[in-house]
Every structure is written in structure tokens, then in C-alpha cells.
PDB file of N, CA and C in Angstrom:
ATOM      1  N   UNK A   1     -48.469 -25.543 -17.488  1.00  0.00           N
ATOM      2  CA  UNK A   1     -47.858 -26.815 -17.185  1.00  0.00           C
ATOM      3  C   UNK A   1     -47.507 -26.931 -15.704  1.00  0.00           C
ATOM      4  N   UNK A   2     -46.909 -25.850 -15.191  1.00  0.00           N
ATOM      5  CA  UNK A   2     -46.588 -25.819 -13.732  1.00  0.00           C
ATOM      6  C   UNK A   2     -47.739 -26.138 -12.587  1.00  0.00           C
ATOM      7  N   UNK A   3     -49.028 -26.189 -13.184  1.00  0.00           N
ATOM      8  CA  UNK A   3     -50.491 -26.905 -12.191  1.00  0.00           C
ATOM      9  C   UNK A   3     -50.086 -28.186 -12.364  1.00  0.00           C
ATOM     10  N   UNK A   4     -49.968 -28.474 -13.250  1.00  0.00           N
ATOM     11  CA  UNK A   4     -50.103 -30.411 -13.971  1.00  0.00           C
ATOM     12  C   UNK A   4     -49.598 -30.560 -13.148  1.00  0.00           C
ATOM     13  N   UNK A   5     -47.931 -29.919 -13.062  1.00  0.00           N
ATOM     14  CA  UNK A   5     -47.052 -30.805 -12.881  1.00  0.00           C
ATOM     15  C   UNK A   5     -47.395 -30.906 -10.915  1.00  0.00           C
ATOM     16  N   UNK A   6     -47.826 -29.906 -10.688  1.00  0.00           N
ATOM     17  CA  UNK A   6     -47.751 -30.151  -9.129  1.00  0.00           C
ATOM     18  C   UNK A   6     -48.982 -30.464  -8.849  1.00  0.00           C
ATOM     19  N   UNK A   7     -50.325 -30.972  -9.440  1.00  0.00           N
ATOM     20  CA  UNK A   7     -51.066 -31.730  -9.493  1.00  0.00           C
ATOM     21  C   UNK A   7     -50.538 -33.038  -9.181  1.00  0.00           C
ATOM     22  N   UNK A   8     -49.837 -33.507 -10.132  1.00  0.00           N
ATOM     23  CA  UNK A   8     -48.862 -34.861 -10.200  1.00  0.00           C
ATOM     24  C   UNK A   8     -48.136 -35.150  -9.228  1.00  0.00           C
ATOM     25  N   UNK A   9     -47.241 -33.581  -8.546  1.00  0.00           N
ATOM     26  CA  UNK A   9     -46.624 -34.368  -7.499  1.00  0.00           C
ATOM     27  C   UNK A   9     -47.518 -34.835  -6.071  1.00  0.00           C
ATOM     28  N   UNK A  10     -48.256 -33.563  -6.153  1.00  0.00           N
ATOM     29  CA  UNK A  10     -48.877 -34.331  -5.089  1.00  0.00           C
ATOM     30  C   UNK A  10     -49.778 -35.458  -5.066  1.00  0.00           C
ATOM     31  N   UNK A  11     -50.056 -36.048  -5.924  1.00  0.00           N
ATOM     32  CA  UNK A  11     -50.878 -37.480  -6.489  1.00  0.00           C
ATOM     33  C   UNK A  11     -49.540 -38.088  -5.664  1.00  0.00           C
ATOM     34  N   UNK A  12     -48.014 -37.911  -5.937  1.00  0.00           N
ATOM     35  CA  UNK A  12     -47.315 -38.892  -5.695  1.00  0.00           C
ATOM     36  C   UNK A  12     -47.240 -38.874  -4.205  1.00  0.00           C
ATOM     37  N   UNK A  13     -46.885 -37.824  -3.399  1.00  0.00           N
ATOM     38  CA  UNK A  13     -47.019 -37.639  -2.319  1.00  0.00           C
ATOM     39  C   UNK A  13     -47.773 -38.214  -1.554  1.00  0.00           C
ATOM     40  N   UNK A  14     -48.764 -37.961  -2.037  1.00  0.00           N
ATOM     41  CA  UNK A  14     -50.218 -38.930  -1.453  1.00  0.00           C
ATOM     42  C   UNK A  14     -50.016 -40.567  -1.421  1.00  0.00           C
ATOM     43  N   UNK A  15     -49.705 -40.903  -2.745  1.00  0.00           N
ATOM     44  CA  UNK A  15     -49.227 -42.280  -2.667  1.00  0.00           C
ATOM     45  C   UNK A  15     -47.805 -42.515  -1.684  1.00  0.00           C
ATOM     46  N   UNK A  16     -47.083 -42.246  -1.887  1.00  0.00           N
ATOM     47  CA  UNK A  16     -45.929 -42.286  -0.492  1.00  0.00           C
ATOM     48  C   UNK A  16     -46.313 -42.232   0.967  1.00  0.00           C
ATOM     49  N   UNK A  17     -46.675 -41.378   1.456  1.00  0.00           N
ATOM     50  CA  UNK A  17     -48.287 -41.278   2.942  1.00  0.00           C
ATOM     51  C   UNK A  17     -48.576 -42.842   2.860  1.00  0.00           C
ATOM     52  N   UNK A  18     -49.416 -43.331   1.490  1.00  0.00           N
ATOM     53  CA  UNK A  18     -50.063 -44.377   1.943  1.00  0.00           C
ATOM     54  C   UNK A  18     -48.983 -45.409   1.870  1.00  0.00           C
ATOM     55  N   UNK A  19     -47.921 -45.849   1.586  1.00  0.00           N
ATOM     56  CA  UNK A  19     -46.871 -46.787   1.840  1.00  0.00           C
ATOM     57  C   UNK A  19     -46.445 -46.401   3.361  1.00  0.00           C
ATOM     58  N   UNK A  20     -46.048 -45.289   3.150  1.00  0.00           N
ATOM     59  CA  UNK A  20     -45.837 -44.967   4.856  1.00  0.00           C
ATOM     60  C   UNK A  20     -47.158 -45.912   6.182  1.00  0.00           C
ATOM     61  N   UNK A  21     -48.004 -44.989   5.642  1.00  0.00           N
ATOM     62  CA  UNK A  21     -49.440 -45.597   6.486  1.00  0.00           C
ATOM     63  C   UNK A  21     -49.834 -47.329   6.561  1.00  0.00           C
ATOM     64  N   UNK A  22     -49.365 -47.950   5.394  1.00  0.00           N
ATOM     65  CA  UNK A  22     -49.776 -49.156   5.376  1.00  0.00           C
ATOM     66  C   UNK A  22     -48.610 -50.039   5.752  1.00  0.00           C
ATOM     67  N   UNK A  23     -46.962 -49.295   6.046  1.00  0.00           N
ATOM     68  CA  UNK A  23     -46.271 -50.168   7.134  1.00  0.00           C
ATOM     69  C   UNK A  23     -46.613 -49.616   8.320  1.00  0.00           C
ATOM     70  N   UNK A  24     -47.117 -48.366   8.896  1.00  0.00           N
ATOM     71  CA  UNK A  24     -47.011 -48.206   9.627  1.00  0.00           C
ATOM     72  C   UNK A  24     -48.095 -49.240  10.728  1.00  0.00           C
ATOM     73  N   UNK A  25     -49.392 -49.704   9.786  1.00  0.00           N
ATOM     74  CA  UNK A  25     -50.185 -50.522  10.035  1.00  0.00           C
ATOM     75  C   UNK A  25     -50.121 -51.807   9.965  1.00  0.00           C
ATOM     76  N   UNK A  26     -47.949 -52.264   9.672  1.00  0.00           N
ATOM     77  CA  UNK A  26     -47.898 -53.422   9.072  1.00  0.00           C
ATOM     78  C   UNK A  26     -49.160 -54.537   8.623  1.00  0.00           C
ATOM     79  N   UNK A  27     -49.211 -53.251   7.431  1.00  0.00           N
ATOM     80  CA  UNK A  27     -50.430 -54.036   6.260  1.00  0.00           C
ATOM     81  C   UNK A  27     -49.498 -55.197   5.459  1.00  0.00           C
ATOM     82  N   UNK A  28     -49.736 -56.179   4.256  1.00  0.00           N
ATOM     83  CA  UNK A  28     -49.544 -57.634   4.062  1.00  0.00           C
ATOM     84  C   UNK A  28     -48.642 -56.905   2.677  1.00  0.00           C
ATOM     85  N   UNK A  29     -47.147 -57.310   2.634  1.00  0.00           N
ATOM     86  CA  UNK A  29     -46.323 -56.888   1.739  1.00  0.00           C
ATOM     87  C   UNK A  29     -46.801 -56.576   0.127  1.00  0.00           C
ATOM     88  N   UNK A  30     -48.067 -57.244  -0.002  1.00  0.00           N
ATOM     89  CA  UNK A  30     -48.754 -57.036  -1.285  1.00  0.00           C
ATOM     90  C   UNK A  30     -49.256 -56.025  -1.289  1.00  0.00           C
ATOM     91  N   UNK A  31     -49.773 -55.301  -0.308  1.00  0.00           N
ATOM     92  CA  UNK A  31     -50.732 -54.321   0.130  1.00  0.00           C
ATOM     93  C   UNK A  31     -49.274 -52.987  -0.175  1.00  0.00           C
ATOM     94  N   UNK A  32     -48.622 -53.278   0.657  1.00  0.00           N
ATOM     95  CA  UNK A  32     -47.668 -52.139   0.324  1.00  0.00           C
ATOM     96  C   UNK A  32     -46.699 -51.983  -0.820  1.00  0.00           C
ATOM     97  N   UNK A  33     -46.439 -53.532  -1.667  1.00  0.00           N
ATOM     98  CA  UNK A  33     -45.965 -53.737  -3.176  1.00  0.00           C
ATOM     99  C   UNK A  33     -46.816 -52.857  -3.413  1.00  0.00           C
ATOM    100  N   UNK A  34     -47.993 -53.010  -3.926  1.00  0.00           N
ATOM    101  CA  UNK A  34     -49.326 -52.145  -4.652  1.00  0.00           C
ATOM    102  C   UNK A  34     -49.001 -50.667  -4.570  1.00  0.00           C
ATOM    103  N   UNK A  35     -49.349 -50.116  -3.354  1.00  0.00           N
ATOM    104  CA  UNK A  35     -48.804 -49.337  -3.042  1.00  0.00           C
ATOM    105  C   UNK A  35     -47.231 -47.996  -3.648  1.00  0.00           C
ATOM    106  N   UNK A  36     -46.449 -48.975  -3.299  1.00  0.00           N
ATOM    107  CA  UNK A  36     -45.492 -48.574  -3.738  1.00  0.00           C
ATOM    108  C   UNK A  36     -45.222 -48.412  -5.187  1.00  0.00           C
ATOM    109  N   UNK A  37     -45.893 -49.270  -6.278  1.00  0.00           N
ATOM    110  CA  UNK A  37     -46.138 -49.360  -7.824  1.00  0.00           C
ATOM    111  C   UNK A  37     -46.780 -48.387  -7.974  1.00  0.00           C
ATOM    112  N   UNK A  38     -48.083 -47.886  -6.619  1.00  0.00           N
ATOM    113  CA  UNK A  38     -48.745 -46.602  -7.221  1.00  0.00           C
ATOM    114  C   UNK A  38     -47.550 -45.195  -7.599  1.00  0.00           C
ATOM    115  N   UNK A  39     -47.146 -45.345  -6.308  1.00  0.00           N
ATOM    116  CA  UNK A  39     -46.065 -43.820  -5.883  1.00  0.00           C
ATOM    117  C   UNK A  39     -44.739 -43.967  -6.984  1.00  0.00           C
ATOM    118  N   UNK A  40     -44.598 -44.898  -7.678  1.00  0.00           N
ATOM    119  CA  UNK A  40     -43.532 -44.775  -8.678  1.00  0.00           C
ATOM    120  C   UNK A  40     -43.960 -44.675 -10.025  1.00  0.00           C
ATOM    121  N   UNK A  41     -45.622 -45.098  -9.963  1.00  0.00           N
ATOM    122  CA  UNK A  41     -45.885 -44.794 -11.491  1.00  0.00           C
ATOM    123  C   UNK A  41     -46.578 -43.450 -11.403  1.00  0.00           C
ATOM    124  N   UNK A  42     -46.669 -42.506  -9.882  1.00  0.00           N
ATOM    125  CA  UNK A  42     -47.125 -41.160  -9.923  1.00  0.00           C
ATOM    126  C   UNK A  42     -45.488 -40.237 -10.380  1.00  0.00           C
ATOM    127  N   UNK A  43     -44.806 -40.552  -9.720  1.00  0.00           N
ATOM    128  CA  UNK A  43     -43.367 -40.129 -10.024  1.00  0.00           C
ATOM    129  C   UNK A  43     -43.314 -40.014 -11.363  1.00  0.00           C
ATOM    130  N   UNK A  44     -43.478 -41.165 -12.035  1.00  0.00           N
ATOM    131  CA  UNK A  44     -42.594 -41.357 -13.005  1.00  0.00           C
ATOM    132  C   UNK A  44     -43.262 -40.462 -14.411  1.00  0.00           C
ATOM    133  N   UNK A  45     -44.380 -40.749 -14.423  1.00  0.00           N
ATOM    134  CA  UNK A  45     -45.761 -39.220 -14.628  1.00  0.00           C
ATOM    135  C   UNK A  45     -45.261 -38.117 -14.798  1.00  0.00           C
ATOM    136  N   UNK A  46     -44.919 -37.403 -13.239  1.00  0.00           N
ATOM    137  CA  UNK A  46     -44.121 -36.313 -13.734  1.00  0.00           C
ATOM    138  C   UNK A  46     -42.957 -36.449 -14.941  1.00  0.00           C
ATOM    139  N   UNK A  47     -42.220 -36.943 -14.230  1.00  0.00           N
ATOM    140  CA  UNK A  47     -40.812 -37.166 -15.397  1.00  0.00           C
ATOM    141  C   UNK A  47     -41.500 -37.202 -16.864  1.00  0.00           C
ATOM    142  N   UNK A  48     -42.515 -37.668 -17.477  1.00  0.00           N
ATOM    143  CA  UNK A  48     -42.935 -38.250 -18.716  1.00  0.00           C
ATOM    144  C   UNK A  48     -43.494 -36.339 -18.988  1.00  0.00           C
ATOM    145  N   UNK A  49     -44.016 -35.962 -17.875  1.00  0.00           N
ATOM    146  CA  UNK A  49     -44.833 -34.737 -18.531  1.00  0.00           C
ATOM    147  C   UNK A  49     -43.654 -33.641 -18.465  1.00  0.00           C
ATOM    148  N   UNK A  50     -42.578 -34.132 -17.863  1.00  0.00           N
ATOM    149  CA  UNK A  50     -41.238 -32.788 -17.774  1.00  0.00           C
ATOM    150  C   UNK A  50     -40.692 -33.015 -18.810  1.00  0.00           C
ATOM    151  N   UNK A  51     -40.544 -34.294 -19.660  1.00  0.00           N
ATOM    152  CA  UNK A  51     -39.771 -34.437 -20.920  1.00  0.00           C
ATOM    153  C   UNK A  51     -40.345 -33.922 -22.376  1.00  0.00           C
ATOM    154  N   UNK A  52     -42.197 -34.222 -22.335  1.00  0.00           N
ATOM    155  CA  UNK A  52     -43.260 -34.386 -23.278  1.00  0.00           C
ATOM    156  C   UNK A  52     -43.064 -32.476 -23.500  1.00  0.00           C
ATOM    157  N   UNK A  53     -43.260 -31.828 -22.602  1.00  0.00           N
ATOM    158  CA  UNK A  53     -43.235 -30.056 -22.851  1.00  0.00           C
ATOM    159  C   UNK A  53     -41.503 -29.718 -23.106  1.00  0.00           C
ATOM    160  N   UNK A  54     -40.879 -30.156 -22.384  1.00  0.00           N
ATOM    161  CA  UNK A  54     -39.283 -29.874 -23.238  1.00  0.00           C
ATOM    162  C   UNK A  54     -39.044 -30.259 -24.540  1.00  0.00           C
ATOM    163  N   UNK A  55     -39.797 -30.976 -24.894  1.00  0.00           N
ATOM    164  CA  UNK A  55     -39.072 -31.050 -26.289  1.00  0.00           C
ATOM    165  C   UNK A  55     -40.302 -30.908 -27.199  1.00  0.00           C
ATOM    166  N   UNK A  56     -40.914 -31.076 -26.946  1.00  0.00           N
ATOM    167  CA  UNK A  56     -42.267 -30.574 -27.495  1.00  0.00           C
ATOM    168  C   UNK A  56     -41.973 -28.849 -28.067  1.00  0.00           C
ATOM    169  N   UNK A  57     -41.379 -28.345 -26.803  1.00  0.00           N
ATOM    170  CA  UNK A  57     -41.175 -27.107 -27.718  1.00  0.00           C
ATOM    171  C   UNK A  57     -39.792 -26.911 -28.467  1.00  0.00           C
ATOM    172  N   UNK A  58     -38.792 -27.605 -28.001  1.00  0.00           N
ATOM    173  CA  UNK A  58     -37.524 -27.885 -28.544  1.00  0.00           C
ATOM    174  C   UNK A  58     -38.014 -28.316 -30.265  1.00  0.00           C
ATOM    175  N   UNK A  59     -38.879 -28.976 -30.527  1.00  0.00           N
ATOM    176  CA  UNK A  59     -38.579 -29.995 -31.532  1.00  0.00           C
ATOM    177  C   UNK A  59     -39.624 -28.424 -32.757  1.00  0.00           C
ATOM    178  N   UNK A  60     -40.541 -27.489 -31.964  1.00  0.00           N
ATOM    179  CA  UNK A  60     -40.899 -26.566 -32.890  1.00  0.00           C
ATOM    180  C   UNK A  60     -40.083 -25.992 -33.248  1.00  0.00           C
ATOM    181  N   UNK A  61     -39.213 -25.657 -32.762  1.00  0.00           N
ATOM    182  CA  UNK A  61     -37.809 -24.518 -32.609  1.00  0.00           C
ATOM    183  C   UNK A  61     -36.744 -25.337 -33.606  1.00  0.00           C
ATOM    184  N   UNK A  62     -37.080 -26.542 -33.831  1.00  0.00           N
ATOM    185  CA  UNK A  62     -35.546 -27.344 -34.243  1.00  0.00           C
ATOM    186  C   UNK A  62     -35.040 -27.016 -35.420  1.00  0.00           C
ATOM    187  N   UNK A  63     -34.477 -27.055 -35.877  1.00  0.00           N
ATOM    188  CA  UNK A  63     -34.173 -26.766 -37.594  1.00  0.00           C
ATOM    189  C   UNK A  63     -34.100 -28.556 -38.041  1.00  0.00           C
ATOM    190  N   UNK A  64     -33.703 -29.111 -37.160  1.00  0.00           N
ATOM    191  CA  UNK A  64     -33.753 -30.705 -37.472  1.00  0.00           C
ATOM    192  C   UNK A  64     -34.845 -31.499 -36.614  1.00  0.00           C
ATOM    193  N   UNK A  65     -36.112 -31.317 -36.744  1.00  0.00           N
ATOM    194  CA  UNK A  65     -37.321 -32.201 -35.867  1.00  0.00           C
ATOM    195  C   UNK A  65     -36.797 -33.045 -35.655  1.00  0.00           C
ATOM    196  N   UNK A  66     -36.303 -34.068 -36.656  1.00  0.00           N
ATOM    197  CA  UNK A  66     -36.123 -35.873 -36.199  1.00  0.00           C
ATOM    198  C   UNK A  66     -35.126 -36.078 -35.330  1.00  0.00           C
ATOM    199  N   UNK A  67     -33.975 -35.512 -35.496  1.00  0.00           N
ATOM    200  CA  UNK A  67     -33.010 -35.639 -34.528  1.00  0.00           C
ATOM    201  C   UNK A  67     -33.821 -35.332 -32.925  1.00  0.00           C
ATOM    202  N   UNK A  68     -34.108 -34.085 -33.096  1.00  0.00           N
ATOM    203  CA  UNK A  68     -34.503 -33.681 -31.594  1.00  0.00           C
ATOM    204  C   UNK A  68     -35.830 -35.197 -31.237  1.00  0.00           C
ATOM    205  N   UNK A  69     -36.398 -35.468 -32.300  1.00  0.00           N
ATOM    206  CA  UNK A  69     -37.098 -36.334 -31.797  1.00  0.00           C
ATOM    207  C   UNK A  69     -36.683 -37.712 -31.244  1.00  0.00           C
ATOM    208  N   UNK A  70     -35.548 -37.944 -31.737  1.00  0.00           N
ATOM    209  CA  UNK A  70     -34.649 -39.338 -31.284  1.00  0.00           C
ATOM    210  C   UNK A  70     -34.085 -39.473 -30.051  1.00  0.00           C
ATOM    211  N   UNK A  71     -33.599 -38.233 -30.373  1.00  0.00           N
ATOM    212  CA  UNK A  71     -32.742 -37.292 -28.273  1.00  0.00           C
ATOM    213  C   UNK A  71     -34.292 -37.345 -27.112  1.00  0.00           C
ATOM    214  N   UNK A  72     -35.404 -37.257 -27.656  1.00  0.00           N
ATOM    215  CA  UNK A  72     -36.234 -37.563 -26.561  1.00  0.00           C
ATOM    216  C   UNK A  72     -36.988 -39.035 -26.729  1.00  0.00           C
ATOM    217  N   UNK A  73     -36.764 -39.678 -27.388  1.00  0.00           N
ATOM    218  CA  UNK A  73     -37.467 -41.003 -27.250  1.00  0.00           C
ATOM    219  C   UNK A  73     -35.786 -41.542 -26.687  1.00  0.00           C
ATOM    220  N   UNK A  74     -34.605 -41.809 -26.295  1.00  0.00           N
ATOM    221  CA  UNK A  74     -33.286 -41.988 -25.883  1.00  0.00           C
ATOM    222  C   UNK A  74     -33.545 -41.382 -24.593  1.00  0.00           C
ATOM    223  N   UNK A  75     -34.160 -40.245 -23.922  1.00  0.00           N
ATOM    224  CA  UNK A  75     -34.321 -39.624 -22.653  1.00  0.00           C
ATOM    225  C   UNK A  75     -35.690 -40.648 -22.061  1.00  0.00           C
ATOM    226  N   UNK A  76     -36.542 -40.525 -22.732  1.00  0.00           N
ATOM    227  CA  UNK A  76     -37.717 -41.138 -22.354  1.00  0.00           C
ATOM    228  C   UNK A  76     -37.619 -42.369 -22.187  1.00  0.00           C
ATOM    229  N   UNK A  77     -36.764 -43.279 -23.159  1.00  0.00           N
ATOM    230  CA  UNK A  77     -36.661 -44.482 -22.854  1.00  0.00           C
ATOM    231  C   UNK A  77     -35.579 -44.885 -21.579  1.00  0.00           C
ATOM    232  N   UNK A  78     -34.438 -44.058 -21.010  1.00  0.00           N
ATOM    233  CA  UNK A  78     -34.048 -44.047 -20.083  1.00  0.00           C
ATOM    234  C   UNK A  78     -34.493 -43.699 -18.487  1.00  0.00           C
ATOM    235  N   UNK A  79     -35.720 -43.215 -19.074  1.00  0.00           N
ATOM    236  CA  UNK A  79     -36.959 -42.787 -17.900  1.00  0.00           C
ATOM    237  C   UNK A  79     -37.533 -43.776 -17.259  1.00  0.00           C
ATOM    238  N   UNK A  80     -37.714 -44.568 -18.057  1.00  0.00           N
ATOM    239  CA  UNK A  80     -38.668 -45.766 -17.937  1.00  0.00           C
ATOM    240  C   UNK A  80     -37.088 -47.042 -17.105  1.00  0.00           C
ATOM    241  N   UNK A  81     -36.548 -46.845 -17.347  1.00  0.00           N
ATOM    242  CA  UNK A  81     -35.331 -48.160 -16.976  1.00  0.00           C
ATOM    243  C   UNK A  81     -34.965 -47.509 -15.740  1.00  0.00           C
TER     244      UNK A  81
END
């Protein structure tokens, strides 16, 4: 998991550079909206794949699956907001 995940960050990284790069070129606020939607839906990626393996193995281990499964759709859905 630890490749993914820094696979991912640097996808985001990369996207941040190019927000950087495209004010630095004061490119057309759409250009860097775009942009910026990329580098938060690379972010947010990670977060989804740091929650999906925590409880993923939490919920084998659980003596109560559903609960643990509620505690991460309540994390996940706070991910997203």
C-alpha cells in the first residue's frame, strides 16, 4: 500500500506545480479552477485509499463487521465534505 499511496501523492504534487505554473503564467481563472479540482481530487484519493486499507483490515478483525462498517462510511463521508 505504501507505493499506491506515494504514487498518489505525487500525482498530487504534480497537480499543485501545475496551479503554481499556470498562475505563475497568469493562465485564465478556468484554467487554474481546473487545475486546482485536479490537485484536490489527487489529495483526496489518498485520503479514500488511507481509510479503504484501515478498515478494510479493521472490519476482518471485528467481532462486529457492521458497526466497524458504519464508523467508516461516517469517516468517509466526512472526507468528502
Amino acid at each position: 500500500m505504501n507505493d499506491k499511496l506515494k504514487d498518489r501523492l505525487s500525482r498530487a504534487e504534480g497537480q499543485i506545480k501545475g496551479v503554481k505554473n499556470k498562475l505563475d503564467k497568469k493562465q485564465s481563472p478556468k484554467s487554474v479552477v481546473q487545475q486546482v479540482k485536479a490537485a484536490r481530487n489527487a489529495v483526496h484519493q489518498v485520503g479514500e485509499e488511507v481509510l479503504r486499507e484501515y478498515y478494510r483490515e479493521k472490519i476482518m478483525n471485528a467481532l462486529d463487521p457492521g458497526m466497524v462498517f458504519d464508523e467508516y462510511v461516517e469517516h468517509s463521508n466526512k472526507l468528502r465534505s
